[in-house]
Protein backbone atom coordinates (compact mmCIF):
# COMPACT_ATOMS: atom_id res chain seq x y z
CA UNK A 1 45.67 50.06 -63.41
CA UNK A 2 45.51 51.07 -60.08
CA UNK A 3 48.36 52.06 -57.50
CA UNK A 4 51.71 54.00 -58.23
CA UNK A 5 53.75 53.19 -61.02
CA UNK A 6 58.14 53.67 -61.55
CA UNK A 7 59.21 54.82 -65.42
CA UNK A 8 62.14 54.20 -66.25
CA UNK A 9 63.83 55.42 -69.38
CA UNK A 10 67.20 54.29 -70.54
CA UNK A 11 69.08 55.23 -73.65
CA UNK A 12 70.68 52.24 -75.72
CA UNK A 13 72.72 55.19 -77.48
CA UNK A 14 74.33 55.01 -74.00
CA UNK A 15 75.00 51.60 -73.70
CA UNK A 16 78.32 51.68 -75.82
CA UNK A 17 79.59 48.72 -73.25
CA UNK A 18 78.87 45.82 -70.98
CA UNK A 19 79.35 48.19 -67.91
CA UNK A 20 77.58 51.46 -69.62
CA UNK A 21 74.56 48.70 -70.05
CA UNK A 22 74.52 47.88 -65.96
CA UNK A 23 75.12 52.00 -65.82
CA UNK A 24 71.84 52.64 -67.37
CA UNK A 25 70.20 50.52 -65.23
CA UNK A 26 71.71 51.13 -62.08
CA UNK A 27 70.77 55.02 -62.44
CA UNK A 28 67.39 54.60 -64.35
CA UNK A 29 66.06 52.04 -61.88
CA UNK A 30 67.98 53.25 -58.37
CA UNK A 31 69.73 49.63 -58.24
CA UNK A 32 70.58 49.06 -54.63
CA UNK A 33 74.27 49.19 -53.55
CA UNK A 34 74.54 45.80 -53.22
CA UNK A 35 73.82 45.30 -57.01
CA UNK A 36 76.87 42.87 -58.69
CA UNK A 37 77.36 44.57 -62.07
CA UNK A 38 77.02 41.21 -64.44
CA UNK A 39 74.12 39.52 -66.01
CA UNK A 40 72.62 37.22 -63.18
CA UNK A 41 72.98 40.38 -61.10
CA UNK A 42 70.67 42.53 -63.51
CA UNK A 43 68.87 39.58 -63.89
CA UNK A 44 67.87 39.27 -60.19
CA UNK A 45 67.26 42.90 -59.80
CA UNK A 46 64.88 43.04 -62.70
CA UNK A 47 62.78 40.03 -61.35
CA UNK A 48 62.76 41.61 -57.74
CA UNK A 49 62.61 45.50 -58.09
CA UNK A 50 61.48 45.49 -54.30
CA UNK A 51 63.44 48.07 -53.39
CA UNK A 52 60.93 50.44 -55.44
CA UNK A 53 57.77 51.85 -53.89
CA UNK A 54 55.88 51.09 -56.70
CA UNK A 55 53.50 48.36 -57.93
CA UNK A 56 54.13 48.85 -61.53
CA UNK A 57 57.01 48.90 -62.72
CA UNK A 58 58.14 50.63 -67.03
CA UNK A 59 61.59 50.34 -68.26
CA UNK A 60 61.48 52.12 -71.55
CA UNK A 61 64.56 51.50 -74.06
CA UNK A 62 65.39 54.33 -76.44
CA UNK A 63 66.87 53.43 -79.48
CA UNK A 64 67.25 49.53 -77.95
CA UNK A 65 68.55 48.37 -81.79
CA UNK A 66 71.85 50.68 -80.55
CA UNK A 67 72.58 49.06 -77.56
CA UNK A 68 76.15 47.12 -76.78
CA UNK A 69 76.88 47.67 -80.89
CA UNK A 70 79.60 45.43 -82.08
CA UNK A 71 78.93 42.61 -78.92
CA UNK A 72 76.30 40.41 -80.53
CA UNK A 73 76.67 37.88 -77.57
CA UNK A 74 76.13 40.95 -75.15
CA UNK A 75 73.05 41.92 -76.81
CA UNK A 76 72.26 38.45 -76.66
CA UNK A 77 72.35 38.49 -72.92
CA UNK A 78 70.31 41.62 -72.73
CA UNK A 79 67.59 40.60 -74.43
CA UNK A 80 67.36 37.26 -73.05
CA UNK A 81 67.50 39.09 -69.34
CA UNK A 82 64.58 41.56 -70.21
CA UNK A 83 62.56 38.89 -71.88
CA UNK A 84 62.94 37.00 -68.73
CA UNK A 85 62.80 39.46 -66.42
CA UNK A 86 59.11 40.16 -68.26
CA UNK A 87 57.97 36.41 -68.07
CA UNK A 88 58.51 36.60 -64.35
CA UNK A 89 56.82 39.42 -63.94
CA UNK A 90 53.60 37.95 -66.40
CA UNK A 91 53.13 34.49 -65.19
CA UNK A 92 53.43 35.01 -61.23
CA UNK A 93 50.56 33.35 -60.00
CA UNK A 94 48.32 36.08 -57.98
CA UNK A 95 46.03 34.61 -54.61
CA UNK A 96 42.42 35.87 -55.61
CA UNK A 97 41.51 38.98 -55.32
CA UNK A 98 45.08 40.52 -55.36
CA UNK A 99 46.51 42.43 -58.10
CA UNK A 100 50.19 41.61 -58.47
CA UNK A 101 52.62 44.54 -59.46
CA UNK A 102 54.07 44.36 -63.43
CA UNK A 103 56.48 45.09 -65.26
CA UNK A 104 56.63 46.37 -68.58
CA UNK A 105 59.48 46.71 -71.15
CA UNK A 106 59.32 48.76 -74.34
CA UNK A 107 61.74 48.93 -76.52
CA UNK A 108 61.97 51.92 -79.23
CA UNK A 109 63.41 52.31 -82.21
CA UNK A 110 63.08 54.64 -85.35
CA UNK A 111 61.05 53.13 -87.76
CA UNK A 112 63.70 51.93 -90.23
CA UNK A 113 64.77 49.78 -87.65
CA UNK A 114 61.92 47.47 -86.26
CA UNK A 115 62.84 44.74 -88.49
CA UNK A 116 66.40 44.33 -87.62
CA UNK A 117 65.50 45.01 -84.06
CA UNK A 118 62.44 42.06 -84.06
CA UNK A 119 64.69 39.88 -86.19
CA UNK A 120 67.02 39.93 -83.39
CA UNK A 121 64.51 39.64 -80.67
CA UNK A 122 62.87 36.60 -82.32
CA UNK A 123 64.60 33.88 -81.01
CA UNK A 124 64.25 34.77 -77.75
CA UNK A 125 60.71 34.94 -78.16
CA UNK A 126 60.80 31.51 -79.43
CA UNK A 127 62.68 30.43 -76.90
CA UNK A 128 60.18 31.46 -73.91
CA UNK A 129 56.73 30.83 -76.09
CA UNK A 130 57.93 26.81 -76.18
CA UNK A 131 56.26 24.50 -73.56
């Protein structure tokens, strides 16, 4: 992969809350000012990240099965917007010859956690693998 590349590395530890959540991401990606603090807001950013001088583009989640504990429809929402966020990012059609920027999300966890943490990722992955 050629050209520079942003890493970003948030800590789902952090993200006790809703707002700790858009915290995270507002420091670990330099959100612009004008960034709304709610879901379509994060969404938007994630699928635009223009404002970066990058052309690749790795958000890395530590412990991601932590994250917004206790707010199932919050984690929920944060899934969903990273899964989307990554479609966007993997299915932009690119005029020949030109090699579009990406975006890649990892999400960690210890070991003793992978299954919860796919079992709750699964749906969404459903969800965007349908026609």
């Amino acid at each position: 992969m050629t050209g520079r590349t942003y890493v970003a590395r948030l800590d789902g530890r952090e993200m006790r809350d809703t707002d700790a959540v858009f915290q995270q991401f507002y420091d670990g990606l330099r959100l612009p000012d004008h960034f709304g603090w709610n879901w379509n807001a994060l969404s938007d950013c994630l699928r635009d990240l223009k404002w970066l001088s990058a052309d690749h583009h790795v958000l890395i989640i530590e412990a991601a099965d932590e994250a917004l504990p206790g707010d199932a429809t919050g984690q929920r929402l944060l899934f969903r917007t990273l899964l989307t966020a990554g479609e966007r990012w993997s299915y932009v059609q690119k005029p020949e010859g030109i090699e579009l920027g990406r975006l890649v999300v990892v999400m960690q966890c210890d070991a003793a956690s992978v299954p919860s943490l796919k079992n709750r990722l699964r749906p969404f992955l459903k969800e965007t693998s349908s026609p």
